[in-house]
N, C-alpha and C. Protein backbone atom coordinates (compact mmCIF):
# COMPACT_ATOMS: atom_id res chain seq x y z
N UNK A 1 0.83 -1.21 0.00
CA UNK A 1 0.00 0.00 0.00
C UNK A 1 0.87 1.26 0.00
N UNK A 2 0.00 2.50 -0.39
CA UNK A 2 1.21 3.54 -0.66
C UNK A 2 1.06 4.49 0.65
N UNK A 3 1.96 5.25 1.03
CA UNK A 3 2.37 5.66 2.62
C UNK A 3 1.52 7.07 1.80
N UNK A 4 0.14 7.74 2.76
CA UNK A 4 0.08 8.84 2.93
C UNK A 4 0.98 9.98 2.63
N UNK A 5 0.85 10.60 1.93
CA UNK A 5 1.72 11.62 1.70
C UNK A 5 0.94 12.89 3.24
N UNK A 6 2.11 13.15 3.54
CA UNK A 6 1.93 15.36 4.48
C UNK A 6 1.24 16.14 4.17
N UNK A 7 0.29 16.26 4.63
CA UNK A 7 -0.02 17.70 3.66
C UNK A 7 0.95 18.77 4.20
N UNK A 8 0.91 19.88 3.16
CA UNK A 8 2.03 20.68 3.15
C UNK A 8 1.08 22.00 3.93
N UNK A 9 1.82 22.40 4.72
CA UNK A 9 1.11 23.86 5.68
C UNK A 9 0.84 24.54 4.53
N UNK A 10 -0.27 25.26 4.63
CA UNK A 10 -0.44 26.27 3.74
C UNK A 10 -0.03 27.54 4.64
N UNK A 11 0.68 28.53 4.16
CA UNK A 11 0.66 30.15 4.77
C UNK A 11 -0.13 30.98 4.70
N UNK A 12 0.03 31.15 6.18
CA UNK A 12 -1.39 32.10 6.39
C UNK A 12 -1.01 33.75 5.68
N UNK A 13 -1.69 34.20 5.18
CA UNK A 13 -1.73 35.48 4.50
C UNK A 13 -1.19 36.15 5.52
N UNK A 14 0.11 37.14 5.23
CA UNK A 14 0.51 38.00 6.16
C UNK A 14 -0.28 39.40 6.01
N UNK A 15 -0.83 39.27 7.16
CA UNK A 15 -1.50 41.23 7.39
C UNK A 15 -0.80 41.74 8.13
N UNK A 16 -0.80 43.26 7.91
CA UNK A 16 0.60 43.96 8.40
C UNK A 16 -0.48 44.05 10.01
N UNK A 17 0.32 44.40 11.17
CA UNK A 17 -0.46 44.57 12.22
C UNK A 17 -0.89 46.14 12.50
N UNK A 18 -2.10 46.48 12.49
CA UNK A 18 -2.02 47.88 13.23
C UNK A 18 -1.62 48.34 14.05
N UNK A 19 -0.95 49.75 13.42
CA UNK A 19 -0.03 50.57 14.58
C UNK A 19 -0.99 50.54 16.02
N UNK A 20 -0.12 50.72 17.25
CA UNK A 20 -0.91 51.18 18.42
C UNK A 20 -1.53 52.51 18.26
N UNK A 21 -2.48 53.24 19.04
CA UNK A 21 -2.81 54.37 19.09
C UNK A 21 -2.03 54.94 20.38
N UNK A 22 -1.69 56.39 19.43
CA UNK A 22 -0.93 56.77 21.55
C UNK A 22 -1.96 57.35 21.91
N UNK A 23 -2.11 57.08 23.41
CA UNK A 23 -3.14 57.39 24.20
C UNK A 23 -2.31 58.47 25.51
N UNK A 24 -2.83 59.23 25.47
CA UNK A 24 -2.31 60.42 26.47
C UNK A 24 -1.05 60.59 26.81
N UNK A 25 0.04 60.66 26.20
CA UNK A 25 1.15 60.66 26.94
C UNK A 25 1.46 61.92 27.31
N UNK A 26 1.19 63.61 26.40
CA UNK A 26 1.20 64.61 27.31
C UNK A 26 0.31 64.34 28.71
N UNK A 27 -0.75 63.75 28.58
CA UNK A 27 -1.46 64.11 30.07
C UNK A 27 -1.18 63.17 31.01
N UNK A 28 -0.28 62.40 30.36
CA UNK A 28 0.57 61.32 31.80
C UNK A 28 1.80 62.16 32.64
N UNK A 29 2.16 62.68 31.67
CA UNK A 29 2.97 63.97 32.20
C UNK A 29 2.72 64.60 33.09
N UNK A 30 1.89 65.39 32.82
CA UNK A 30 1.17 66.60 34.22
C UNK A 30 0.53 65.76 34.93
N UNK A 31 -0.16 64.45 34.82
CA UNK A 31 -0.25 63.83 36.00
C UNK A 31 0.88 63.06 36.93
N UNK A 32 1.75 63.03 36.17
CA UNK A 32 2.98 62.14 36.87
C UNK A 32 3.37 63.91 37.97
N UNK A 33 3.34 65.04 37.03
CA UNK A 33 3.89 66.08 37.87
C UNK A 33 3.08 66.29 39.28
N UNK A 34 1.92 66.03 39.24
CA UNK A 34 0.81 66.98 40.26
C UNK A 34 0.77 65.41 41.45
N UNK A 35 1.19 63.95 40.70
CA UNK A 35 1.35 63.36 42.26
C UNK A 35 2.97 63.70 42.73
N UNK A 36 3.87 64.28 42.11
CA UNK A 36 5.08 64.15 42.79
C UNK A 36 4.97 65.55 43.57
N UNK A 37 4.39 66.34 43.29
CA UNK A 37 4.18 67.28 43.46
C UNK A 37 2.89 67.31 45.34
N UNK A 38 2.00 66.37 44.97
CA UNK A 38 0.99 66.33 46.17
C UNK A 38 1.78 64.88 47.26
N UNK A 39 2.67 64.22 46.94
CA UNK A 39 3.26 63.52 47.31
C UNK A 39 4.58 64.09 48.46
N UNK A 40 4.66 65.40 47.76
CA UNK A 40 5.87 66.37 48.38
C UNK A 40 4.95 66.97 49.71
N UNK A 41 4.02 67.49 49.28
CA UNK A 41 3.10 67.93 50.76
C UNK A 41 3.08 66.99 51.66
N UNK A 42 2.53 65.59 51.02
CA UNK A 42 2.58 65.01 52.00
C UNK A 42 3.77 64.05 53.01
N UNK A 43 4.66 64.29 52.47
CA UNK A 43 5.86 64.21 53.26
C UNK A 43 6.14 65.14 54.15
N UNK A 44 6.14 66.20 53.40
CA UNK A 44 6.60 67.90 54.24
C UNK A 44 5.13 67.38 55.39
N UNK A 45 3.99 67.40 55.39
CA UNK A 45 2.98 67.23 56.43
C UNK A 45 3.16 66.38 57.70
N UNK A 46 4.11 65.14 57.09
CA UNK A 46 3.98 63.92 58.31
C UNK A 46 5.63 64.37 59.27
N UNK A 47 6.36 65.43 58.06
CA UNK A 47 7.87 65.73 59.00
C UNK A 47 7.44 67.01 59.95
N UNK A 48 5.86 67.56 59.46
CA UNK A 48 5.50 68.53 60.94
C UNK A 48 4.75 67.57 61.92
N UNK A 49 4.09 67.01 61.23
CA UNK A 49 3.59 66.20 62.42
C UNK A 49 4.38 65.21 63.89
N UNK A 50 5.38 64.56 63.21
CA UNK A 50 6.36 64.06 64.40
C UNK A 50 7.30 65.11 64.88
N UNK A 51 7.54 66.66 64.60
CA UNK A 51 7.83 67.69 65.58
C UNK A 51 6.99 67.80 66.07
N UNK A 52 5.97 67.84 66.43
CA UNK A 52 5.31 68.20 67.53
C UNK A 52 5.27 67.24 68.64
């Protein structure tokens, strides 16, 4: 009897991938600023609090 032949992979159609979208990176900015910024109070707050 004759041996099965492989089937041969077919290739899958290459689609290019869609770019990402940028999503806020100016406004990650001014938010990264306003917690380092409210983060600073609250340090400066807890170094008055243990003077007293």
């Amino acid at each position: 009897p004759e041996k099965p032949q492989p089937k041969k992979p077919t290739p899958a159609p290459k689609t290019p991938a869609p770019a990402l979208p940028q999503t806020g990176t100016a406004s990650g900015i001014g938010l990264s600023v306003l917690g380092m910024i409210l983060a600073g109070f609250g340090l400066f707050g807890l170094k008055k609090q243990k003077e007293n």
